[in-house]
PDB file of N, CA and C in Angstrom:
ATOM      1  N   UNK A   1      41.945   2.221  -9.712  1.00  0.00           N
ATOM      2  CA  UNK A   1      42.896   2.289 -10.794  1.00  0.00           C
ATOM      3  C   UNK A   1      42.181   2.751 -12.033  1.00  0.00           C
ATOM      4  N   UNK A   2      42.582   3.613 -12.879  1.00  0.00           N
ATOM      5  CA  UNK A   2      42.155   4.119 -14.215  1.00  0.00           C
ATOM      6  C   UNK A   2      42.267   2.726 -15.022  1.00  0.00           C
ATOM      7  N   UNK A   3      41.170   2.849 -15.978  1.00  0.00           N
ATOM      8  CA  UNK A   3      41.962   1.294 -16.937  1.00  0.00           C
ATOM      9  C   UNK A   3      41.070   1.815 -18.205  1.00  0.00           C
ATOM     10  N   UNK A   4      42.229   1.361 -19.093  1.00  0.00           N
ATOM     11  CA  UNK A   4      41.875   1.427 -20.738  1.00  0.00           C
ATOM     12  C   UNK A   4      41.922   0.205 -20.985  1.00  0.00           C
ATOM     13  N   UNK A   5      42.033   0.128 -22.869  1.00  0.00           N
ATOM     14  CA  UNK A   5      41.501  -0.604 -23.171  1.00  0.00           C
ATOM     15  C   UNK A   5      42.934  -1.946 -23.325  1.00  0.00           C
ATOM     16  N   UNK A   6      43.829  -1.256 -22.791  1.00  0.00           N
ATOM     17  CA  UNK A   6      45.295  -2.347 -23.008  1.00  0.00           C
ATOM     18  C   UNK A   6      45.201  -2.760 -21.786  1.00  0.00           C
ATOM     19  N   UNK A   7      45.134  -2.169 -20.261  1.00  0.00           N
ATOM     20  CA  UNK A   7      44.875  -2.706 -19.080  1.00  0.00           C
ATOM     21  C   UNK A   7      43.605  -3.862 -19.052  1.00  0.00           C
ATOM     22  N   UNK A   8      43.085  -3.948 -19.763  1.00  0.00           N
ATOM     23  CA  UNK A   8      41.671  -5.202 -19.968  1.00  0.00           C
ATOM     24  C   UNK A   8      42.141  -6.198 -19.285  1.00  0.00           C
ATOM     25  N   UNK A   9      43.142  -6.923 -20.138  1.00  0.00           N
ATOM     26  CA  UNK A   9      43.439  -8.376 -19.544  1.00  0.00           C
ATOM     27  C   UNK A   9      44.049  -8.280 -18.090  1.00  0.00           C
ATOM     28  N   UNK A  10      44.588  -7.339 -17.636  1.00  0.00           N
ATOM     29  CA  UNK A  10      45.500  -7.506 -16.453  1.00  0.00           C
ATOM     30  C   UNK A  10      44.396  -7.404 -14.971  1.00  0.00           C
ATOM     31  N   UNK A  11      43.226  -6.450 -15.712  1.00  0.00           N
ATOM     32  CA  UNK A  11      42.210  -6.729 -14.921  1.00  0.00           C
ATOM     33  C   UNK A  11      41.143  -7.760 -14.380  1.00  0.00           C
ATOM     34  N   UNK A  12      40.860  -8.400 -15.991  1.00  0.00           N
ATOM     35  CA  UNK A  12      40.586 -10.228 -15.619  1.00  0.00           C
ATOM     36  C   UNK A  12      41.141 -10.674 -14.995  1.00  0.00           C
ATOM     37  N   UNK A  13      42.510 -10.773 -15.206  1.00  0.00           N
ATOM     38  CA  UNK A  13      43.426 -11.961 -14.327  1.00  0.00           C
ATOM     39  C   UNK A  13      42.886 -11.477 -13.126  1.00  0.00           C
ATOM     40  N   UNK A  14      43.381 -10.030 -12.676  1.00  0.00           N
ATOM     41  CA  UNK A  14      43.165  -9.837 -11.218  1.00  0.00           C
ATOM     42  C   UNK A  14      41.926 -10.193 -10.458  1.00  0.00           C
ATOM     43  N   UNK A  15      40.922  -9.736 -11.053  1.00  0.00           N
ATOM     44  CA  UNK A  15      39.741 -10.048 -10.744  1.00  0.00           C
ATOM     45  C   UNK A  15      39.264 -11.423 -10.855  1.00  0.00           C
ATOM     46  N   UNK A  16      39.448 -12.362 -11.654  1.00  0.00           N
ATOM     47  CA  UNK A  16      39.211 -13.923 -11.589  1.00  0.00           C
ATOM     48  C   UNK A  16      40.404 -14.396 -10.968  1.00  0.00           C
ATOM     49  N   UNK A  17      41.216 -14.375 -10.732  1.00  0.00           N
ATOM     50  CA  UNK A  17      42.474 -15.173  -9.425  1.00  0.00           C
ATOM     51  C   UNK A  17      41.845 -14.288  -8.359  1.00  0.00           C
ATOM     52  N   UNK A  18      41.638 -13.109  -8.022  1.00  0.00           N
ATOM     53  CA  UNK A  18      40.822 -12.946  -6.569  1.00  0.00           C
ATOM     54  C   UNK A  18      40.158 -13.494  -6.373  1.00  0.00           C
ATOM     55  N   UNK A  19      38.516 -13.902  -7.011  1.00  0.00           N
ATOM     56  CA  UNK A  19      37.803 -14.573  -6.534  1.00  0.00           C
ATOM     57  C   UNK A  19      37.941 -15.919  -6.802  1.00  0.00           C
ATOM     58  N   UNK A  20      38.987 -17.042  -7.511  1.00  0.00           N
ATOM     59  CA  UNK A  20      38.930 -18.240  -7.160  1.00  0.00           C
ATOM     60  C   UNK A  20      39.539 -18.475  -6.259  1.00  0.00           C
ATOM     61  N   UNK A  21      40.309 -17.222  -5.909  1.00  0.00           N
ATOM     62  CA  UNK A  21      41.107 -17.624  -4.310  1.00  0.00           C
ATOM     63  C   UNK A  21      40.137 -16.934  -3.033  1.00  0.00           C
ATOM     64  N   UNK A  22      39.176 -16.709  -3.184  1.00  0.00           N
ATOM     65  CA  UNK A  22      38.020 -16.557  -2.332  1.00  0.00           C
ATOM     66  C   UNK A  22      37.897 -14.724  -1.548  1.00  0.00           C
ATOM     67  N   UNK A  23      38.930 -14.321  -2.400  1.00  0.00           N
ATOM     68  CA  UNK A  23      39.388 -12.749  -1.844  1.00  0.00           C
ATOM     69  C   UNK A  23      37.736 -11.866  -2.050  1.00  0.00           C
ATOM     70  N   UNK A  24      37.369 -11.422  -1.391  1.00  0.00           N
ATOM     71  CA  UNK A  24      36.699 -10.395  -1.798  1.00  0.00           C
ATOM     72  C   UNK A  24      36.803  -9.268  -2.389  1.00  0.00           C
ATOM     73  N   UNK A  25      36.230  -9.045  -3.428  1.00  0.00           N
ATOM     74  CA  UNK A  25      36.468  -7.987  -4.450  1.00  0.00           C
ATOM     75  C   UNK A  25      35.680  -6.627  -4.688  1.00  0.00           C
ATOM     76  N   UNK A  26      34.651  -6.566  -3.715  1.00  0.00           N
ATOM     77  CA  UNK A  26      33.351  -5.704  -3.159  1.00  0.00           C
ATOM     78  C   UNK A  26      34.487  -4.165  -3.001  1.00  0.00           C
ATOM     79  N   UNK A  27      35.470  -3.944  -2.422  1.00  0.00           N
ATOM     80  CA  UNK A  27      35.939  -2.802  -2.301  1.00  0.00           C
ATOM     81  C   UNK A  27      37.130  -2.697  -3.207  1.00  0.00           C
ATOM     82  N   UNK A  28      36.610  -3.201  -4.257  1.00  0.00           N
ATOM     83  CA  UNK A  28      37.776  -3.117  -5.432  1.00  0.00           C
ATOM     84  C   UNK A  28      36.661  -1.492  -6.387  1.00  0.00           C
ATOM     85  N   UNK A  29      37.225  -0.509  -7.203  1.00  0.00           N
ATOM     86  CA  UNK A  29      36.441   0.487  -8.096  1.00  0.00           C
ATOM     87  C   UNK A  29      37.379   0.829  -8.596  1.00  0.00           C
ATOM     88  N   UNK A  30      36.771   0.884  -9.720  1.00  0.00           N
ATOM     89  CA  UNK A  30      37.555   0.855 -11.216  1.00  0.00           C
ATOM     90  C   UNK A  30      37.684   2.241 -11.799  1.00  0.00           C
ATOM     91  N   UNK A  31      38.337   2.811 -12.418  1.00  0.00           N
ATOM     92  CA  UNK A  31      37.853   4.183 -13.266  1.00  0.00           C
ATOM     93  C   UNK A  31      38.118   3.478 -14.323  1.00  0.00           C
ATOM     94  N   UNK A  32      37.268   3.540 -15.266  1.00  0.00           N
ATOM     95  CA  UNK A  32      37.841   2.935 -17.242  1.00  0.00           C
ATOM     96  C   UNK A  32      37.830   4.092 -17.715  1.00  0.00           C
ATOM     97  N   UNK A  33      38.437   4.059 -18.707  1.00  0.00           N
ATOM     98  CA  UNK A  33      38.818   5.633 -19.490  1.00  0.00           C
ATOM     99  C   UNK A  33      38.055   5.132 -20.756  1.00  0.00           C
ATOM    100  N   UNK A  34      37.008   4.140 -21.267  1.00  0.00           N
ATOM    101  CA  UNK A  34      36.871   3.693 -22.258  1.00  0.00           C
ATOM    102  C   UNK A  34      35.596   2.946 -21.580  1.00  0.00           C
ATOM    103  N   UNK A  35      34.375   3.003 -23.382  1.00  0.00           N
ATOM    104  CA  UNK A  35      33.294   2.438 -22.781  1.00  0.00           C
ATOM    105  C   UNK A  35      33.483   0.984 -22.870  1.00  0.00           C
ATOM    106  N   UNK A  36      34.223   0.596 -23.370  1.00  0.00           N
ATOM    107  CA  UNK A  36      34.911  -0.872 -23.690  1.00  0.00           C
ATOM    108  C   UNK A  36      34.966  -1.723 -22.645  1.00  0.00           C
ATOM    109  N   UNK A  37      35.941  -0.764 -21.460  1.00  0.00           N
ATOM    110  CA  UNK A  37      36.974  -1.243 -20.465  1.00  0.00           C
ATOM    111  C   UNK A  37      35.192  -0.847 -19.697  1.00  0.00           C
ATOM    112  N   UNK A  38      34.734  -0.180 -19.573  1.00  0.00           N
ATOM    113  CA  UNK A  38      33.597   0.485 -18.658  1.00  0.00           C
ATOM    114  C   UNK A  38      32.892  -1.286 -18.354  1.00  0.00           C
ATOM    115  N   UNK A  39      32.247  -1.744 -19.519  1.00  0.00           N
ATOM    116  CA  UNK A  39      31.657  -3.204 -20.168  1.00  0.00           C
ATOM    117  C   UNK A  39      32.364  -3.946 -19.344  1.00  0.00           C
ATOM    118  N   UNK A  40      33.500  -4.233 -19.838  1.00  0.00           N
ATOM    119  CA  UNK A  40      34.384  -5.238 -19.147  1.00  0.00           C
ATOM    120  C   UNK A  40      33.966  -5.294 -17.605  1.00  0.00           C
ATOM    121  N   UNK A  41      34.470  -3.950 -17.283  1.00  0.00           N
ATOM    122  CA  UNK A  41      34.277  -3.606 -15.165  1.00  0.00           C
ATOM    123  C   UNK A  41      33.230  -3.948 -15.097  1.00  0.00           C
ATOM    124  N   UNK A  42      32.142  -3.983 -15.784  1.00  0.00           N
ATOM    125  CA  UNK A  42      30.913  -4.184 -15.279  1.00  0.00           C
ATOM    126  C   UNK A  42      30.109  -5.670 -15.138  1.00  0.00           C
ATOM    127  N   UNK A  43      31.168  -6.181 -16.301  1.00  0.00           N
ATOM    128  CA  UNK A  43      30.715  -7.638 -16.462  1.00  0.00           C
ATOM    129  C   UNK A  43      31.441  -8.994 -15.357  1.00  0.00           C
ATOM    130  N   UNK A  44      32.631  -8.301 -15.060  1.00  0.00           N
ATOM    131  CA  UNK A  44      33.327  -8.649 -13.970  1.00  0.00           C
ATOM    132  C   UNK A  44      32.490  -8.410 -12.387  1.00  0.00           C
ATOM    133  N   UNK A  45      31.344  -7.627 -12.359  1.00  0.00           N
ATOM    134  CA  UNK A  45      31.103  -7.253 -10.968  1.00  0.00           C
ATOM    135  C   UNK A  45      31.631  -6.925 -10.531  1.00  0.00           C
ATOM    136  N   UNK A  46      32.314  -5.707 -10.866  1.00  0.00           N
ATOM    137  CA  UNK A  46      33.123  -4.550  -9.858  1.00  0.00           C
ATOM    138  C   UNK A  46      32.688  -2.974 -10.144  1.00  0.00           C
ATOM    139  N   UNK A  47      32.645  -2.526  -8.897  1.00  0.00           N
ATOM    140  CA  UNK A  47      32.287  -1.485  -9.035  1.00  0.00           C
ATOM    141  C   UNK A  47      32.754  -0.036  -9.904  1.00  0.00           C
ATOM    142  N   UNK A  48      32.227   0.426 -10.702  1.00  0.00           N
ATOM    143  CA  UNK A  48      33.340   1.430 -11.260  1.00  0.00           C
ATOM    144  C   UNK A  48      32.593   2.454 -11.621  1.00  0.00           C
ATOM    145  N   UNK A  49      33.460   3.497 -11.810  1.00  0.00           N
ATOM    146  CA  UNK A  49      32.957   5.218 -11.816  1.00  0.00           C
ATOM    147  C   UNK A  49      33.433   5.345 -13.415  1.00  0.00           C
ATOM    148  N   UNK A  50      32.935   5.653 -14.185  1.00  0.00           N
ATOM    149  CA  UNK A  50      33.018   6.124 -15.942  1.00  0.00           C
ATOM    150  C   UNK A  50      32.502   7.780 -15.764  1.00  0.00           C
ATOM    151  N   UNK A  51      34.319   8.391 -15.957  1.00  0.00           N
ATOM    152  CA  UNK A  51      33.464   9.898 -16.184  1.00  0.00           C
ATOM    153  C   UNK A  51      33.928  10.478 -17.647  1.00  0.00           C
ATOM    154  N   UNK A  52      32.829  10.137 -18.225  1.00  0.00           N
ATOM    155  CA  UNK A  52      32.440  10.224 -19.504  1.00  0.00           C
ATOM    156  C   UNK A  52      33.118  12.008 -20.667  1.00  0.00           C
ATOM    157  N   UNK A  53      32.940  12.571 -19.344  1.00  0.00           N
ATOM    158  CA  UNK A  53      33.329  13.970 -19.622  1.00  0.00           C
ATOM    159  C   UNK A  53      34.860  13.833 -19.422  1.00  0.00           C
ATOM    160  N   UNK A  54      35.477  13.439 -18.420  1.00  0.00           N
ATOM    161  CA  UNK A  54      37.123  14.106 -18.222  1.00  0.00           C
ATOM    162  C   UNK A  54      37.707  12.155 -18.515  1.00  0.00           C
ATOM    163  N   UNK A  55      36.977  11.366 -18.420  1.00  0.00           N
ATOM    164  CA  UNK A  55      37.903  10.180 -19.402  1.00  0.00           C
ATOM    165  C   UNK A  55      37.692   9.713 -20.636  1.00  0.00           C
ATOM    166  N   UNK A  56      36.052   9.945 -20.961  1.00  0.00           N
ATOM    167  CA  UNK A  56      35.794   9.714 -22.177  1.00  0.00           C
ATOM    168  C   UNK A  56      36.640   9.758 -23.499  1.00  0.00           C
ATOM    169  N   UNK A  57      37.245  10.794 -23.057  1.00  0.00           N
ATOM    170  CA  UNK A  57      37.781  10.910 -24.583  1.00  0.00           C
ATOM    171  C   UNK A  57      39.447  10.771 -24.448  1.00  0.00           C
ATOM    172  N   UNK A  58      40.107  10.161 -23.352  1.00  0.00           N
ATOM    173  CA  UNK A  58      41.481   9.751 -23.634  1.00  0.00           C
ATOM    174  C   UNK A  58      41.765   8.870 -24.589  1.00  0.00           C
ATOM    175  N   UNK A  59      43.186   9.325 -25.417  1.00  0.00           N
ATOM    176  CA  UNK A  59      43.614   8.787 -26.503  1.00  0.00           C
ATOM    177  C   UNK A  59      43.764   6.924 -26.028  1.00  0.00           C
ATOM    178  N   UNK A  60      43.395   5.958 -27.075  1.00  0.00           N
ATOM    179  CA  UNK A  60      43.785   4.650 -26.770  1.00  0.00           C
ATOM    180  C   UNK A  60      44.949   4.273 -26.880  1.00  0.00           C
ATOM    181  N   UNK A  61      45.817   4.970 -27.925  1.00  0.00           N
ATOM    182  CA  UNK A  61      47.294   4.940 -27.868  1.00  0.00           C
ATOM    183  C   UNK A  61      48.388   5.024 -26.426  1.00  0.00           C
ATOM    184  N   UNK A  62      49.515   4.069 -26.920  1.00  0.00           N
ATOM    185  CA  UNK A  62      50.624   4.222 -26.052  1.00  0.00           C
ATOM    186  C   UNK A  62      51.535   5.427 -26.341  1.00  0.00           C
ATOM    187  N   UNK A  63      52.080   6.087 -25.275  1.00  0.00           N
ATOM    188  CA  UNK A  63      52.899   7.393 -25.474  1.00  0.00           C
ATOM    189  C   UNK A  63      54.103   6.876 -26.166  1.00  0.00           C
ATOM    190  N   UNK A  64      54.653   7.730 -26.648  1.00  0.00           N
ATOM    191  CA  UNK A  64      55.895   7.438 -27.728  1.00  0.00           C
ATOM    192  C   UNK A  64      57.204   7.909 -26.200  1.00  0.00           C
ATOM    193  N   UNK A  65      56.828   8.771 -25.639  1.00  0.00           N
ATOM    194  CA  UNK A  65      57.690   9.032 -24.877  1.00  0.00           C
ATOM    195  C   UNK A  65      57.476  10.119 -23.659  1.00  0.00           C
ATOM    196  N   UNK A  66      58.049  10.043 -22.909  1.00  0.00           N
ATOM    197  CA  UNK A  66      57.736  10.272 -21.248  1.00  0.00           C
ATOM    198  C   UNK A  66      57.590  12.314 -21.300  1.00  0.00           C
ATOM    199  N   UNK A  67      56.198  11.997 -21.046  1.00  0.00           N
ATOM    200  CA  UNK A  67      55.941  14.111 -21.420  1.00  0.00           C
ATOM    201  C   UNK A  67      55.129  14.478 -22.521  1.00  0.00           C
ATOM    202  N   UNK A  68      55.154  13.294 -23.561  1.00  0.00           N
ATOM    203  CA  UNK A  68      54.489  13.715 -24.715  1.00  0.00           C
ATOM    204  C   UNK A  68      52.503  13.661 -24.398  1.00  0.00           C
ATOM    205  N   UNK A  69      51.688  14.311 -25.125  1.00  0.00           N
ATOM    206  CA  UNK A  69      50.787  14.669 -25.030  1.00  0.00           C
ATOM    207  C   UNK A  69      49.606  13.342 -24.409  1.00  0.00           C
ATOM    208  N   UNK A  70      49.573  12.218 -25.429  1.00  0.00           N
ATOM    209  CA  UNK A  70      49.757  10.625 -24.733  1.00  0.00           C
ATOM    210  C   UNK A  70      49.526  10.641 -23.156  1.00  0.00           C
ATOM    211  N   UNK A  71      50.698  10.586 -22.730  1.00  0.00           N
ATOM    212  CA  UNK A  71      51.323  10.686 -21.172  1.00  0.00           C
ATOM    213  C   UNK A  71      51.114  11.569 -20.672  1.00  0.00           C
ATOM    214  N   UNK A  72      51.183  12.830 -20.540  1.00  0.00           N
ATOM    215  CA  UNK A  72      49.799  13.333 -19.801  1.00  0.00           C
ATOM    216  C   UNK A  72      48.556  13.287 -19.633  1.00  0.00           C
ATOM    217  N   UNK A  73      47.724  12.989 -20.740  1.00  0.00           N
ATOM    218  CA  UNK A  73      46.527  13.144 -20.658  1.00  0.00           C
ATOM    219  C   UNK A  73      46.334  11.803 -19.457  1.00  0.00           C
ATOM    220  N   UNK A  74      47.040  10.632 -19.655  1.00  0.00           N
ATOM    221  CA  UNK A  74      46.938   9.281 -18.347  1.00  0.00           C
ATOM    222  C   UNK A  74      47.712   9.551 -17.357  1.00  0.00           C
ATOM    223  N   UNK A  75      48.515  10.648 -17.227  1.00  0.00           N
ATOM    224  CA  UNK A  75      48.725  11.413 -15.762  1.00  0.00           C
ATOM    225  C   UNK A  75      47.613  11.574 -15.086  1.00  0.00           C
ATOM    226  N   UNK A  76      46.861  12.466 -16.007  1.00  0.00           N
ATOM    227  CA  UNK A  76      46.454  13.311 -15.856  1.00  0.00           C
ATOM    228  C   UNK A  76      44.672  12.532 -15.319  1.00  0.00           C
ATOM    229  N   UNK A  77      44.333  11.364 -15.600  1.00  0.00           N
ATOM    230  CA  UNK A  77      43.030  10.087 -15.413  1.00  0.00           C
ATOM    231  C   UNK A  77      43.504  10.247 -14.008  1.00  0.00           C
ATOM    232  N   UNK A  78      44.941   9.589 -13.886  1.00  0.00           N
ATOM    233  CA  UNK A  78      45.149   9.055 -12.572  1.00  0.00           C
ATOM    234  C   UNK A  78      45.178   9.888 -11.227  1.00  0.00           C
ATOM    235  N   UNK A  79      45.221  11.008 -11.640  1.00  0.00           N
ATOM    236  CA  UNK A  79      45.275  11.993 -10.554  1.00  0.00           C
ATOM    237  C   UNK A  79      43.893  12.203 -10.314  1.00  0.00           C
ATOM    238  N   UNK A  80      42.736  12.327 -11.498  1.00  0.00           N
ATOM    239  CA  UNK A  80      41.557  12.526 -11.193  1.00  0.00           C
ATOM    240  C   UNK A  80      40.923  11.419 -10.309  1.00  0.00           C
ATOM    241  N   UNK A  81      41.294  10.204 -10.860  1.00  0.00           N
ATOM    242  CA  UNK A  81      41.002   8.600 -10.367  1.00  0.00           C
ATOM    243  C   UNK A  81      41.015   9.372  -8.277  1.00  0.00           C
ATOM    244  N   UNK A  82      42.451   9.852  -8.002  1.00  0.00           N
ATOM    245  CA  UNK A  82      42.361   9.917  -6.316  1.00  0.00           C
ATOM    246  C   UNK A  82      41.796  10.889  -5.978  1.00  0.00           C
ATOM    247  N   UNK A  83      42.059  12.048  -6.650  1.00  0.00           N
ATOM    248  CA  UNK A  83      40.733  13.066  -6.360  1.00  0.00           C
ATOM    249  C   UNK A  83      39.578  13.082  -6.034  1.00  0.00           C
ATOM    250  N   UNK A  84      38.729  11.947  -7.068  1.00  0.00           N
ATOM    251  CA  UNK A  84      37.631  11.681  -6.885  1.00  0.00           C
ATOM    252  C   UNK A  84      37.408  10.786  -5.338  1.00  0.00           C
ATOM    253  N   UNK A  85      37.809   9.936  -5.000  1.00  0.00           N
ATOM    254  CA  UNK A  85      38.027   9.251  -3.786  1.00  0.00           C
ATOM    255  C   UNK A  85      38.533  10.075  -2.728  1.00  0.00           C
ATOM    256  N   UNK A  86      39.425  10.978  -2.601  1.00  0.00           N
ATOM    257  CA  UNK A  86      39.614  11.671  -1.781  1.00  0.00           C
ATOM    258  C   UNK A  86      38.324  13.061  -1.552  1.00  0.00           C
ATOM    259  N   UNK A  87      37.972  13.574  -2.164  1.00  0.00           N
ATOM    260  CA  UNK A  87      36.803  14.365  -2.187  1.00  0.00           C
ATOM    261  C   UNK A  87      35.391  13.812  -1.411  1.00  0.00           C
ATOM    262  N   UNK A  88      35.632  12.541  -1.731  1.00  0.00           N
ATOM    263  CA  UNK A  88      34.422  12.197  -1.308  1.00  0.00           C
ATOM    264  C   UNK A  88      34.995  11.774   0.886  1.00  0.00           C
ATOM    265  N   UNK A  89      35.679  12.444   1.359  1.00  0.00           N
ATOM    266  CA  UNK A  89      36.081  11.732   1.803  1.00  0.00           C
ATOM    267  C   UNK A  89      36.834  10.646   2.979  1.00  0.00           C
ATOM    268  N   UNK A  90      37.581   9.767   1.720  1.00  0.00           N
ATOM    269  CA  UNK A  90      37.935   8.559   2.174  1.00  0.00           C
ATOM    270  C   UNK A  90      39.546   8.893   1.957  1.00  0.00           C
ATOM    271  N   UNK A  91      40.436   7.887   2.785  1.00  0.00           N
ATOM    272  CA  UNK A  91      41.511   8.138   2.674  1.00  0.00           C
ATOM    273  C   UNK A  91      42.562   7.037   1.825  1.00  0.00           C
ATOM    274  N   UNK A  92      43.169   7.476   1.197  1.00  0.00           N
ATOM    275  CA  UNK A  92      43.835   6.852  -0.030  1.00  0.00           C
ATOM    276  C   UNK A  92      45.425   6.391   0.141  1.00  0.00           C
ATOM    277  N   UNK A  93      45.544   6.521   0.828  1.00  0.00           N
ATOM    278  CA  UNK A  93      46.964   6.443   1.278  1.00  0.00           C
ATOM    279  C   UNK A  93      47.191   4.817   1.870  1.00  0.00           C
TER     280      UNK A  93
END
């Protein structure tokens, strides 16, 4: 999953209720679009890919509306997010 810096908390939860419920979290990988969120993934012990070049610089803002410049550019993470996994690959489906 791509994650910024508003996805943060939803990723704690996930990641601390997985492991107090004993889930393994080893094939969990993160993309952060932010060196913030990057910190976070990392401090959590999960694996994650930061590409500095094509997420680095997505806006932290929420889109005003569905198409606007905003909302593509986090189309546009998430498509790279399966690309990258599929390239290498593994199957995503």
């Amino acid at each position: 999953q791509g994650l910024g810096a508003g996805q943060s908390e939803l990723l704690s939860n996930f990641i601390c209720a997985a492991k107090s419920r004993g889930f393994d979290t080893s094939n969990v990988l993160v993309f952060p679009t932010d060196e913030e969120s990057y910190k976070l993934a990392q401090g959590l012990g999960v694996a994650t890919y930061f590409d500095r070049k094509n997420l680095g610089s997505l806006p932290s803002g929420e889109a005003k509306f569905y198409g606007d410049p905003i909302f593509a550019s986090m189309m546009y993470a998430k498509v790279l997010c399966v690309l990258y996994v599929s390239l290498l690959g593994h199957d995503v489906l």
